[in-house]
Protein backbone atom coordinates (compact mmCIF):
# COMPACT_ATOMS: atom_id res chain seq x y z
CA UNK A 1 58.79 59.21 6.57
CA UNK A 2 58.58 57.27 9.82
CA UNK A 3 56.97 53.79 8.82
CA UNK A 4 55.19 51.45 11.52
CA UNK A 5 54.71 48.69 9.04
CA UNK A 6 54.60 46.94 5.83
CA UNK A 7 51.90 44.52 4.13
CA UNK A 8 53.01 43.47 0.65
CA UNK A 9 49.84 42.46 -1.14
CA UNK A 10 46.02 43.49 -0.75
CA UNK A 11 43.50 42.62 -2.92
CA UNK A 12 40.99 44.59 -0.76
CA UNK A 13 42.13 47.92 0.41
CA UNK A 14 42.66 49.52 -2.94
CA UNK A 15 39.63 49.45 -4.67
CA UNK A 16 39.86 47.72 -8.52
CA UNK A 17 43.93 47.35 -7.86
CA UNK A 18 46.41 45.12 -6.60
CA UNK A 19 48.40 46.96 -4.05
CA UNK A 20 50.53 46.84 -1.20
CA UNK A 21 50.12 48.78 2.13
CA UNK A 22 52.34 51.34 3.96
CA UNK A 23 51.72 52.21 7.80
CA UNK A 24 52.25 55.25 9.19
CA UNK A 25 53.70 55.57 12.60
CA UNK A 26 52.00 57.96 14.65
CA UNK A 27 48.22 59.47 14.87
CA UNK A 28 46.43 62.29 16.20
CA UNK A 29 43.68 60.95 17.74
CA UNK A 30 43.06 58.76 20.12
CA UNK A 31 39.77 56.83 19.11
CA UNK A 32 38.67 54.08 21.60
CA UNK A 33 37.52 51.27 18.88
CA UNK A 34 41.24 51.73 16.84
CA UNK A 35 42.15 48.76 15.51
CA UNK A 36 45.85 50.00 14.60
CA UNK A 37 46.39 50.97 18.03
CA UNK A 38 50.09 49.74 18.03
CA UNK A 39 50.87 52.80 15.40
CA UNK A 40 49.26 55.51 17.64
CA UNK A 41 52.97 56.28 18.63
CA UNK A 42 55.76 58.28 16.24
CA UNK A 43 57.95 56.20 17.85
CA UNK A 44 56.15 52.95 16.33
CA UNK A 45 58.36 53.18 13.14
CA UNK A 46 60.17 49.71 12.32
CA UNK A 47 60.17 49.64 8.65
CA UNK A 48 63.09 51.39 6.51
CA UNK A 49 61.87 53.75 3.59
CA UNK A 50 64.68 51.66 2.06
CA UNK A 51 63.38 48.54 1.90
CA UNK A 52 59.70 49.27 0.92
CA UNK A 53 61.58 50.79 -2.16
CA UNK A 54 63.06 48.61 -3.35
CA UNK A 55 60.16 46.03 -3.20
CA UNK A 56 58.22 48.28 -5.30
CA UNK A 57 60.96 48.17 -7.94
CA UNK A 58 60.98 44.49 -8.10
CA UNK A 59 57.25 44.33 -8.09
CA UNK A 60 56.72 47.28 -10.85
CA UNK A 61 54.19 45.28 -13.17
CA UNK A 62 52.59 43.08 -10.95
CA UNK A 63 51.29 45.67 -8.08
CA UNK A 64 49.36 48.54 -9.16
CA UNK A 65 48.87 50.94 -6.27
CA UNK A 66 49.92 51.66 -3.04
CA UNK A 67 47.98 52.34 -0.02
CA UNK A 68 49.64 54.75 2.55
CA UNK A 69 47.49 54.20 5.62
CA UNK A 70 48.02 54.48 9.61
CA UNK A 71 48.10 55.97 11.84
CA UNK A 72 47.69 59.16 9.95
CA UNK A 73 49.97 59.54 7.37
CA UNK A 74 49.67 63.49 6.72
CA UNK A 75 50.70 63.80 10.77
CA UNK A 76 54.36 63.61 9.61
CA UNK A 77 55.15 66.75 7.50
CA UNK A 78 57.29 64.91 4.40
CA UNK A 79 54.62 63.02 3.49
CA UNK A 80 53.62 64.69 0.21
CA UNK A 81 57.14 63.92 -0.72
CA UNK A 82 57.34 60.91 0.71
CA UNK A 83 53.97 60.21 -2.07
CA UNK A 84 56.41 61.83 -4.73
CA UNK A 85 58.78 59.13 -4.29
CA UNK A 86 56.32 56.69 -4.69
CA UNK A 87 54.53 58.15 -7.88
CA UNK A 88 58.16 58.98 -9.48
CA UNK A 89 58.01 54.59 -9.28
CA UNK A 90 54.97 54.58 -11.56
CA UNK A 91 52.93 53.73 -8.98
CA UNK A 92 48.69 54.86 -8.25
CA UNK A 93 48.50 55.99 -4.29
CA UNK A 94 45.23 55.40 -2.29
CA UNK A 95 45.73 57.82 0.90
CA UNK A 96 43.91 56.76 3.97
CA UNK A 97 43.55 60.10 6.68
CA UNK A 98 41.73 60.97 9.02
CA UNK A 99 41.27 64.74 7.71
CA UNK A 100 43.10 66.33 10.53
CA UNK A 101 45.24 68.05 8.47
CA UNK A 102 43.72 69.71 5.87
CA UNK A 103 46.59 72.18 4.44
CA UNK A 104 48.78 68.90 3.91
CA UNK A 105 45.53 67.41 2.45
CA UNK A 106 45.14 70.29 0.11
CA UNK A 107 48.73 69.87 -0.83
CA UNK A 108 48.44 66.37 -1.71
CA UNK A 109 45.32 67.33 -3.92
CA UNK A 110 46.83 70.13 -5.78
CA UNK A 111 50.37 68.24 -6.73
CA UNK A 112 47.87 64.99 -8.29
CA UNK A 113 49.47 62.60 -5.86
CA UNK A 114 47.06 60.93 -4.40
CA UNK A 115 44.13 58.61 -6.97
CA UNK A 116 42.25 57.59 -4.13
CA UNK A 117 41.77 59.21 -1.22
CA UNK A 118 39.20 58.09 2.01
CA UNK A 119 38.71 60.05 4.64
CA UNK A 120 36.95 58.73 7.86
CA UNK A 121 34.35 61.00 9.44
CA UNK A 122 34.29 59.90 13.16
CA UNK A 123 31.13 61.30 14.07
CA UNK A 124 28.80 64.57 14.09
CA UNK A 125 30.82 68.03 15.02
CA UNK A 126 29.29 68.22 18.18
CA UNK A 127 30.08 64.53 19.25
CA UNK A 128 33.57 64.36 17.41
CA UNK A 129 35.33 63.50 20.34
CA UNK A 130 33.59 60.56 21.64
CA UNK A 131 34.49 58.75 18.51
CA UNK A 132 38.30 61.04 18.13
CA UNK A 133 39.45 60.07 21.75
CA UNK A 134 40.16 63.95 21.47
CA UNK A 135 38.96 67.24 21.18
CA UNK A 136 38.47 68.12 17.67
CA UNK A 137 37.57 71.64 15.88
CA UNK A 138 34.57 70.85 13.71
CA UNK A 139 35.95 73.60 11.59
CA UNK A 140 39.30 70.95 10.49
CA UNK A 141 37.13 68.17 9.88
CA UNK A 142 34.63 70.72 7.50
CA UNK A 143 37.45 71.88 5.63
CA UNK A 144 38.93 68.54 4.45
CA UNK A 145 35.37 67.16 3.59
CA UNK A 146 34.98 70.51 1.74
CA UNK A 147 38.19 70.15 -0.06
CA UNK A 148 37.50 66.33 -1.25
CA UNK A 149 34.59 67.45 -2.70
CA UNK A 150 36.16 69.96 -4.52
CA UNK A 151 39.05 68.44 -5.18
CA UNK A 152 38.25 65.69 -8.48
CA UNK A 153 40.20 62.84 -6.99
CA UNK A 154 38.35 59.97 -6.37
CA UNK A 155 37.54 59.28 -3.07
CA UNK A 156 35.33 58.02 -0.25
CA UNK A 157 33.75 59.38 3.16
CA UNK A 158 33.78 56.42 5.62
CA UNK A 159 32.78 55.93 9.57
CA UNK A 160 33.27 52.85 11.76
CA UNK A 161 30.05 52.64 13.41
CA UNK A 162 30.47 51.10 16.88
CA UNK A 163 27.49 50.34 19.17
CA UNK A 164 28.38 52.46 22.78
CA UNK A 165 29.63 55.40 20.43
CA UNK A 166 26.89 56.13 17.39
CA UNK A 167 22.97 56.05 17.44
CA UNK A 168 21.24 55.19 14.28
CA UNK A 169 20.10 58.80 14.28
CA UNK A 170 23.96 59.50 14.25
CA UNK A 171 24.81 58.01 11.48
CA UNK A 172 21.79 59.41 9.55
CA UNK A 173 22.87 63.00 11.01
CA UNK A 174 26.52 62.41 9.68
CA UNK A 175 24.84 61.72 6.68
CA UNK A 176 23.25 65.24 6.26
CA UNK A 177 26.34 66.76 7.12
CA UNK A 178 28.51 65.58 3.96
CA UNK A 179 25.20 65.70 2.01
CA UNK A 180 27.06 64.16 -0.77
CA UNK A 181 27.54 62.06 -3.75
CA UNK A 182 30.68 60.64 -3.27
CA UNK A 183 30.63 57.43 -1.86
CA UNK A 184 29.87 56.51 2.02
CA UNK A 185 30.79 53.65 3.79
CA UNK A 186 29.54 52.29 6.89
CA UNK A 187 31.94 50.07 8.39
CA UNK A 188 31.05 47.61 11.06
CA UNK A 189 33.24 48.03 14.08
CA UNK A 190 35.17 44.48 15.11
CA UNK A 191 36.52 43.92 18.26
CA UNK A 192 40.63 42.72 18.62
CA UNK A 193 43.30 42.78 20.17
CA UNK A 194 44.41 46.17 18.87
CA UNK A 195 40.99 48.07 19.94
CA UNK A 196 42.93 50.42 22.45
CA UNK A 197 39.85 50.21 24.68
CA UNK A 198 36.81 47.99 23.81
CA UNK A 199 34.91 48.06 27.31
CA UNK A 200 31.46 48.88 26.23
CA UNK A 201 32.04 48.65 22.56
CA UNK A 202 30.11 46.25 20.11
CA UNK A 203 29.18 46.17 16.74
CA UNK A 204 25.69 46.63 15.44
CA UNK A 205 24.24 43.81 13.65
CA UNK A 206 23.95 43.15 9.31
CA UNK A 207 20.29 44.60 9.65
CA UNK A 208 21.28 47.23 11.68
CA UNK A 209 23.78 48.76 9.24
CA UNK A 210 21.65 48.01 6.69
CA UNK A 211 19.18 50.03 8.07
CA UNK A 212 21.34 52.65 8.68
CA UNK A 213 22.63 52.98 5.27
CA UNK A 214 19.32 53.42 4.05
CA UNK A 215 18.52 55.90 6.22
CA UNK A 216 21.80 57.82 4.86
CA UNK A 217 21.04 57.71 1.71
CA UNK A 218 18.81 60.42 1.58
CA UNK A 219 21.59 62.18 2.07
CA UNK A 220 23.83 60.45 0.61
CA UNK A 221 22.71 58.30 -2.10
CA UNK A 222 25.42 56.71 -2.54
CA UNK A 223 26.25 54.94 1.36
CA UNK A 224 26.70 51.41 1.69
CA UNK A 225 27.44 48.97 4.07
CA UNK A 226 31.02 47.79 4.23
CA UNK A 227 31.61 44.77 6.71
């Protein structure tokens, strides 16, 4: 597993656990508001499996869960054994992806290894690239979301909602499209120094997403606002 970084404690990013968090080098897209932009490459790694390892030893008691984030982890093709490794530690695994990959996905779900999984949904099929950077078969992205909802893991749908990229009537349309109860997130976009290119891009303001998220939830009742 080719690792672009290492974060050894969040209280945040694993719902209800204490955790630590493992980046993935390397993505597939190329969205224009990415905030991990430095882990877009597979050449990003500069973290040894070894070393992550044995932290987790040493910390078996105190951390909970790990988070195995990106980039897009399920990009690199060991990573349902790279998981295996982690869960043969003891350890719960929130996977963060970007459901690109939805046979790896599928594997992940049928072997148990993952307790938590989120998947972002950029935008609507017929817009997926404006948010993806890329070009993006609306059939992948229907076939992960299908197979979370089948799947019984616990998990989330979430999309960064960036004003320049999504209408309110977007969102609400994005909405329809899961038509779901597991739970949404609308997450407010935030410019840095990672965005890979944030010409044009702002964030919409508390109301805004509020109002969005209540627009969702006829949809989906369960969307909130995540900031």
């Amino acid at each position: 597993m080719k690792i672009g970084g290492f974060q050894k404690l969040t209280l945040l990013d694993y719902p209800g656990e204490v955790a630590c968090i493992i980046f993935a080098a390397g993505c597939s897209l190329r969205c224009p508001y990415c905030h991990n932009s430095g882990l877009i490459s597979p050449d990003a790694a500069g973290t040894e499996e070894k070393e992550i390892t044995e932290y987790l030893k040493k910390r078996r008691g105190v951390l909970d869960g790990v988070v195995l984030t990106g980039g897009e982890p399920l990009m690199q093709k060991d990573a349902a054994e790279f998981m295996e490794r982690i869960r043969g530690l003891g350890y719960k695994i929130k996977l963060d992806t970007n459901g690109m990959f939805p046979k790896r996905l599928g594997e992940v779900t049928e072997k148990g290894l993952a307790d938590y999984i989120a998947m972002d949904v950029k935008h609507v099929p017929e817009r997926y690239h404006a948010a993806a950077g890329v070009a993006v078969p609306p059939s992948v992205i229907a076939e992960s979301a299908a197979l979370l909802k089948s799947s019984g893991v616990k998990a989330e749908f979430r999309t960064t909602v960036v004003k320049g990229i999504h209408t309110a009537d977007d969102i609400t349309a994005i909405a329809e499209y899961l038509s779901t109860d597991i739970p949404y997130y609308l997450q407010t976009y935030k410019a840095s120094a990672q965005v890979t290119a944030p010409e044009g891009l702002s964030s919409f303001s508390e109301s805004e997403m509020r109002a969005m998220a209540e627009a969702a939830k006829k949809y989906c009742p369960n969307t909130d606002v995540r900031s």
